[in-house]
Protein backbone atom coordinates (compact mmCIF):
# COMPACT_ATOMS: atom_id res chain seq x y z
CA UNK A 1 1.40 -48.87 8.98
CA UNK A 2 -2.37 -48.21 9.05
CA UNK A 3 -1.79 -44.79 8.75
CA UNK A 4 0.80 -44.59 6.36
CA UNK A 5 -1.87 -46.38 3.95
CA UNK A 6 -4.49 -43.98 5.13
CA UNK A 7 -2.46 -41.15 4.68
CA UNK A 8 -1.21 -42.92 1.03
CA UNK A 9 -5.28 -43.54 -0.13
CA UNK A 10 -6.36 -39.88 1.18
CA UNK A 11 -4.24 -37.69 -1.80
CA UNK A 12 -7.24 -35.18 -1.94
CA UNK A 13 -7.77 -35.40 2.22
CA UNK A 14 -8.43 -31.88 3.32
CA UNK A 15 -7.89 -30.50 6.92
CA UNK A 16 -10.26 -27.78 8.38
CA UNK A 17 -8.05 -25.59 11.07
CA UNK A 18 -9.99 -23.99 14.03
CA UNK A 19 -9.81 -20.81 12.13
CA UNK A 20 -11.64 -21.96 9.07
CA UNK A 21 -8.60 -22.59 6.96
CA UNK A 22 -8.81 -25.50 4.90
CA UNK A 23 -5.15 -27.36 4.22
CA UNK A 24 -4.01 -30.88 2.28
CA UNK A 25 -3.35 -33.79 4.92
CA UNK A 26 0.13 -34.79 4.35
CA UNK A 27 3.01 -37.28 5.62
CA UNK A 28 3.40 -34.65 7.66
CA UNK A 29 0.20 -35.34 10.00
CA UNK A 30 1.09 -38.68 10.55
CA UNK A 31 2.05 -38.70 14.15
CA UNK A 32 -0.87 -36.06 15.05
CA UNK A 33 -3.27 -38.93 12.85
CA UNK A 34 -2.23 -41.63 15.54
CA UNK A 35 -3.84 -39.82 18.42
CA UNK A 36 -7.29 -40.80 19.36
CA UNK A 37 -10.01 -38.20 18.75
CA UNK A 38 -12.03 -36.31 21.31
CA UNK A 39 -15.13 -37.92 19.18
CA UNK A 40 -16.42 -39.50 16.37
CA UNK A 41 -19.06 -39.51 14.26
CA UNK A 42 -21.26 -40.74 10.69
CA UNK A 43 -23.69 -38.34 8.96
CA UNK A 44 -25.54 -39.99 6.09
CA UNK A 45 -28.41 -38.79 4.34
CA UNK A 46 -31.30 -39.50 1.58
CA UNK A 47 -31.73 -42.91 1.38
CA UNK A 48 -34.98 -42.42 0.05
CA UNK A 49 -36.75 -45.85 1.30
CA UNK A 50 -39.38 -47.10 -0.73
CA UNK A 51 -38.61 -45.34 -4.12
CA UNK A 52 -39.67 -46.86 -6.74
CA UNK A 53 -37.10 -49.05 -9.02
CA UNK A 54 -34.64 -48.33 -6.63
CA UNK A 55 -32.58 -51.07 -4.28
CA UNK A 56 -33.42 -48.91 -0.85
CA UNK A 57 -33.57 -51.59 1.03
CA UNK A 58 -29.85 -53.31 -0.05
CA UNK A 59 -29.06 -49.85 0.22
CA UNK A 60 -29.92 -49.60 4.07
CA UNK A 61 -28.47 -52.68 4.23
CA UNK A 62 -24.93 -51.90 3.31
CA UNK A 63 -25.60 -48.59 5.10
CA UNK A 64 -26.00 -50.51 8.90
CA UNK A 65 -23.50 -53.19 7.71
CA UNK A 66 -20.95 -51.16 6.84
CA UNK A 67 -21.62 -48.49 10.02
CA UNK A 68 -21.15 -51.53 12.69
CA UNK A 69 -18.21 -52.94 11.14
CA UNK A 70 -16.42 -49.40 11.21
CA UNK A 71 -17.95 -49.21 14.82
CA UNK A 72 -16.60 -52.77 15.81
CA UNK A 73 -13.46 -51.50 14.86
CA UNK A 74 -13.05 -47.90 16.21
CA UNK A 75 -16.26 -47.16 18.43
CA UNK A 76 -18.28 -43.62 17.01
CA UNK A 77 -20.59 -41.72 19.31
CA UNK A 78 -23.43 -41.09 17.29
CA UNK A 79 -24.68 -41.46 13.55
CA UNK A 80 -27.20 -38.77 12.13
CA UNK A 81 -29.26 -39.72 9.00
CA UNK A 82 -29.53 -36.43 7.78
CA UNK A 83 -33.14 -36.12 6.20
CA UNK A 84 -35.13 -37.78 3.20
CA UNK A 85 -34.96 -40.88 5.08
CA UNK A 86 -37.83 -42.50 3.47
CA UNK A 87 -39.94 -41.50 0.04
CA UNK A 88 -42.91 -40.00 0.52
CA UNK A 89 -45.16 -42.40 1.68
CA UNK A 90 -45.45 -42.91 5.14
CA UNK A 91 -45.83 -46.83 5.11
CA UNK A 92 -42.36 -46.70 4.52
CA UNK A 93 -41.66 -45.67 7.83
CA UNK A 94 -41.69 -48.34 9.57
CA UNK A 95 -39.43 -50.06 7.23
CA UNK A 96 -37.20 -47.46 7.08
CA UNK A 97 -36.70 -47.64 10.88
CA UNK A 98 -36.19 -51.32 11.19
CA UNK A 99 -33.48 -51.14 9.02
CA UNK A 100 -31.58 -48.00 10.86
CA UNK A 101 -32.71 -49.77 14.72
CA UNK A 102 -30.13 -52.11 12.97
CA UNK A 103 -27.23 -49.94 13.70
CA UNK A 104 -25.29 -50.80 16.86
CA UNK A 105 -24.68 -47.17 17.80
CA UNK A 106 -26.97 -44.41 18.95
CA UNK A 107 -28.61 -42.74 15.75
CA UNK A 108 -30.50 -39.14 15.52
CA UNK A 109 -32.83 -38.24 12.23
CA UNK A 110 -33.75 -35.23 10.73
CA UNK A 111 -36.49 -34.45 8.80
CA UNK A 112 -36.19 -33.98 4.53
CA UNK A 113 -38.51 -32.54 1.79
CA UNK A 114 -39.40 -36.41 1.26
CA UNK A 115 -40.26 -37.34 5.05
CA UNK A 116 -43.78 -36.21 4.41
CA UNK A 117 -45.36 -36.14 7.79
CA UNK A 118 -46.18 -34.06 10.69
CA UNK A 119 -43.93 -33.21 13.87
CA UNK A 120 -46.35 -35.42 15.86
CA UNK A 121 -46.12 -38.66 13.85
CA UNK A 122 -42.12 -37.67 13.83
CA UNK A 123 -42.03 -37.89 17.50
CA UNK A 124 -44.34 -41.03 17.79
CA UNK A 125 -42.12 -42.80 15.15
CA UNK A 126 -38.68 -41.63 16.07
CA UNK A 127 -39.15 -40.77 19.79
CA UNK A 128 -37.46 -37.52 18.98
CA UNK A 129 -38.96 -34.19 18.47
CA UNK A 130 -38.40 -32.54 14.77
CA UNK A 131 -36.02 -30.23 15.86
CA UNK A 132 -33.62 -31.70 19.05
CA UNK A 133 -30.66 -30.37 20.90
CA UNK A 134 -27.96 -32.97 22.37
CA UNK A 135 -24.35 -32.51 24.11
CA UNK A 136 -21.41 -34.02 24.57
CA UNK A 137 -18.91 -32.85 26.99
CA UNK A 138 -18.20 -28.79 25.54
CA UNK A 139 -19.84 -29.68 21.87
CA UNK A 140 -23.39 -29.18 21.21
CA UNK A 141 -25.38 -30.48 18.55
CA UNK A 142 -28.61 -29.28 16.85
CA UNK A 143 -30.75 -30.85 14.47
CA UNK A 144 -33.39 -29.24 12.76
CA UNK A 145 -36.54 -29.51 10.06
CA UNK A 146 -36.24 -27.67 6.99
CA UNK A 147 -39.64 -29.53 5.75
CA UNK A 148 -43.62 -30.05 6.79
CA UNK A 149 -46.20 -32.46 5.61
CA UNK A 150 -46.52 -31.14 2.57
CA UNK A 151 -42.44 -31.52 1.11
CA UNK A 152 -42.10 -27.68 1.19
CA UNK A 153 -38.59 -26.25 1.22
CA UNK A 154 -38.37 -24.45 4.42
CA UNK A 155 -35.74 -22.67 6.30
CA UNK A 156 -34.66 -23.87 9.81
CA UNK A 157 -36.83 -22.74 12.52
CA UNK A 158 -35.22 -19.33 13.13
CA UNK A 159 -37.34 -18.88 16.67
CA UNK A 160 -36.25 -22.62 17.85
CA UNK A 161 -32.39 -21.84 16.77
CA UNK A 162 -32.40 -18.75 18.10
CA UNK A 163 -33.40 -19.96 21.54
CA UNK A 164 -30.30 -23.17 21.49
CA UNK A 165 -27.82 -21.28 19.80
CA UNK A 166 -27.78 -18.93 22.96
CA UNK A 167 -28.18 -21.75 25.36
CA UNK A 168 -25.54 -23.39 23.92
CA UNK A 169 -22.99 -20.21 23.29
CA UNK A 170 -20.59 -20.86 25.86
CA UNK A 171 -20.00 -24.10 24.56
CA UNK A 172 -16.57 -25.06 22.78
CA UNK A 173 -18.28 -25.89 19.67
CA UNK A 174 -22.01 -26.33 17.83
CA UNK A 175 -22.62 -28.73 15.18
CA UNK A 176 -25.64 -27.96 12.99
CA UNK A 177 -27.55 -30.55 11.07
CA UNK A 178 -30.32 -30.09 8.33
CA UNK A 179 -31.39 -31.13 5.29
CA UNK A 180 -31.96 -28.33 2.40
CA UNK A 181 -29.14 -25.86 2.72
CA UNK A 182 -30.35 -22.29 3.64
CA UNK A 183 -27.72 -20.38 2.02
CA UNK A 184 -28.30 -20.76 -1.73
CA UNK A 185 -24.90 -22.99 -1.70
CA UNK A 186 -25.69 -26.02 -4.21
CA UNK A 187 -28.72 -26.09 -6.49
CA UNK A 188 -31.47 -27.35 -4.41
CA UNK A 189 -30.72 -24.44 -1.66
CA UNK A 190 -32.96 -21.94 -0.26
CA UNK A 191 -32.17 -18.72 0.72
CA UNK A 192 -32.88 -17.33 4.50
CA UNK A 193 -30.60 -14.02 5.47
CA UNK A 194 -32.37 -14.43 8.76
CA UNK A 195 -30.59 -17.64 9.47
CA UNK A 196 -27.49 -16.53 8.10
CA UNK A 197 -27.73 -13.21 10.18
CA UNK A 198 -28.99 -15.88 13.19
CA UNK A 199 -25.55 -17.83 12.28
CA UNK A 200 -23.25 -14.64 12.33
CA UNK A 201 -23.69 -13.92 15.88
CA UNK A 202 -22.21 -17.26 16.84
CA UNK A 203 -19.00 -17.60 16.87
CA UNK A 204 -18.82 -21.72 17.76
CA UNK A 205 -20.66 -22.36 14.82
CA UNK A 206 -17.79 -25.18 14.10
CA UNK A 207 -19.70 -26.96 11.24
CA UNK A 208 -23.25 -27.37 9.20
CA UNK A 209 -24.44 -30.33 7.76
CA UNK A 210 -26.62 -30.46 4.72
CA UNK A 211 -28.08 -33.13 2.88
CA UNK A 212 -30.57 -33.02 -0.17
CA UNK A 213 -27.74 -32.39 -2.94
CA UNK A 214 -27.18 -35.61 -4.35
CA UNK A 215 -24.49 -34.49 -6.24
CA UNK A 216 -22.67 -32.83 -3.71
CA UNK A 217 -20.12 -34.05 -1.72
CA UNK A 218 -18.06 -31.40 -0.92
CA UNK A 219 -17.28 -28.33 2.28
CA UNK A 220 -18.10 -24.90 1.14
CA UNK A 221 -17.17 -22.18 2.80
CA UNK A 222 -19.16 -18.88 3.86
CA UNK A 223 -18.46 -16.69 6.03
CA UNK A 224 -16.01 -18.55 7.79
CA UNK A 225 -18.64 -21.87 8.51
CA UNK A 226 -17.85 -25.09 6.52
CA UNK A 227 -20.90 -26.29 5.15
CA UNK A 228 -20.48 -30.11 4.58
CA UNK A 229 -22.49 -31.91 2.03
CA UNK A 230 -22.69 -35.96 2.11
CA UNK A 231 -23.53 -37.17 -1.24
CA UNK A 232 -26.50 -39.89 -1.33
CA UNK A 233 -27.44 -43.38 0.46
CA UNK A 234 -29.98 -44.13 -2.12
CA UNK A 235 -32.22 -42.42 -4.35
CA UNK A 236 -31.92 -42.54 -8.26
CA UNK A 237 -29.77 -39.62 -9.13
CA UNK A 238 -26.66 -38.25 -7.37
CA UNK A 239 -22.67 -38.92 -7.43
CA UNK A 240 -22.00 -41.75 -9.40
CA UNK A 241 -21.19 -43.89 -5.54
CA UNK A 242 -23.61 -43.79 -2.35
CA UNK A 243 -21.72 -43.19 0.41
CA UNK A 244 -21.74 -41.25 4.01
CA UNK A 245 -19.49 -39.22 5.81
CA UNK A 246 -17.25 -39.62 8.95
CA UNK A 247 -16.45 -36.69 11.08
CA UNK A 248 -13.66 -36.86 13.80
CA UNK A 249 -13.07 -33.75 16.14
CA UNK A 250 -9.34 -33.45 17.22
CA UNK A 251 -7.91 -31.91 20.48
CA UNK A 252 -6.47 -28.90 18.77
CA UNK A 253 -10.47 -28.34 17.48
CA UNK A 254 -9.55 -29.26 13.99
CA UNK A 255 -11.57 -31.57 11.98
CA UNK A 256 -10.82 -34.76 10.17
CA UNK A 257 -13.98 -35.91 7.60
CA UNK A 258 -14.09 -38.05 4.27
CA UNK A 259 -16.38 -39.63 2.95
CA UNK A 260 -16.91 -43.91 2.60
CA UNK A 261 -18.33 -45.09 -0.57
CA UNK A 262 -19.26 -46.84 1.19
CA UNK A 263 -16.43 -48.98 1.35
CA UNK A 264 -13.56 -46.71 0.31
CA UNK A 265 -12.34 -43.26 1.49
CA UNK A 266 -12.84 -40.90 -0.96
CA UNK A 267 -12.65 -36.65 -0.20
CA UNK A 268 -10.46 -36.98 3.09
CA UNK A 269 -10.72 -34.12 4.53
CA UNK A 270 -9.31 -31.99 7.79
CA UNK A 271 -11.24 -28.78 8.97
């Protein structure tokens, strides 16, 4: 019954096939919806703590709420907050992380335009180095800085990805997370051809992540990689909902995501 309602509330849900095709999820799925994923997991991103006339911290709030009541209910493996996690001054950090250490689950940060600080304070802060490699069973997952001190728009650290990506090549699959899009996909995108050369050589590449676009919530396409935008936990412009998204990896390697808003499912999607 849960999953006829899911499958009833998800009209625009989208699947993403192994092969990069992108498909509506139908009555069809349903049985294939009932099996339990290989894992789970939340990326959220610019909450943008401490801006001013903004509610960022009932904002976090419903963020952690929400995040271990889902996890109560059907257990995730990890939550990244995708970058611009505070902004721009740095006594918001420690706010900021009191509010995430809230979360019942193991969390992972990247680094945004708005995180103004250097990779050493990151690592004192967060106990995690700017740009961090993790695995689980044949999926790897790398999260990288596209930002400095100094709020510049930066590509990803070609030297640092090209050393995991071909650490991590005979893996099943490799999850990318950073903030500012490098391939001049949404407005606030920079362009690098050396990552996207870097990112052509792969061939697990199963997903990106990208923050920074408020006003994207969408998967776009490019050269067979979905790049998956999250819309906004806070801030003061965006979509018109803050929300984050949910990411389930399937045994056949296809992807279920959608995003909560943060309550409802909105832009279910299958990859």
């Amino acid at each position: 019954m849960l999953r006829r309602k899911f499958l009833k509330e998800s009209s625009a849900a989208l699947l993403i096939l192994s092969s990069g095709k992108i498909i509506h999820l139908t009555h069809s799925y349903e049985e294939w919806l009932r099996k339990k994923p290989l894992l789970r997991f939340i990326v959220a991103s610019d909450g943008h703590y401490g801006q001013k006339d903004t509610e960022y911290e009932k904002n976090f709030s419903a963020l952690t709420e929400t995040i271990n009541q889902l996890h109560i209910k059907s257990s995730f493996d990890f939550c990244v907050f995708n970058g611009d996690i505070i902004h721009d001054e740095k006594k918001f950090f420690a706010g900021s992380k009191q509010a995430l250490d809230k979360l019942k689950l193991k969390y992972y940060v990247s680094q945004g335009n708005h995180d103004l600080c250097t990779a050493d304070e990151w690592q004192r802060l967060w106990q995690m180095p700017v740009n961090l490699d993790f695995m689980i069973k044949k999926n790897s997952f790398l999260i990288g800085t596209t930002s400095d001190i100094k709020g510049t728009y930066l590509p990803p650290d070609i030297k640092w990805f090209s050393q995991k990506l071909e650490e991590h090549k005979d893996q099943r699959n490799v999850f990318i997370f950073i903030h500012i899009n490098p391939i001049k996909l949404a407005k606030g995108s920079i362009d690098s051809p050396e990552f996207s050369a870097l990112l052509s050589k792969y061939k697990n590449i199963r997903a990106i992540f990208n923050g920074h676009d408020h006003d994207e919530d969408t998967i776009k396409m490019k050269d067979n990689i979905p790049f998956i935008f999250d819309s906004h936990v806070g801030g003061n412009w965006g979509t018109g909902y803050r929300g984050f998204r949910i990411v389930e990896l399937r045994k056949d390697n296809s992807l279920l995501t959608y995003i909560l808003n943060p309550t409802e499912k909105i832009n279910e999607q299958v990859l």
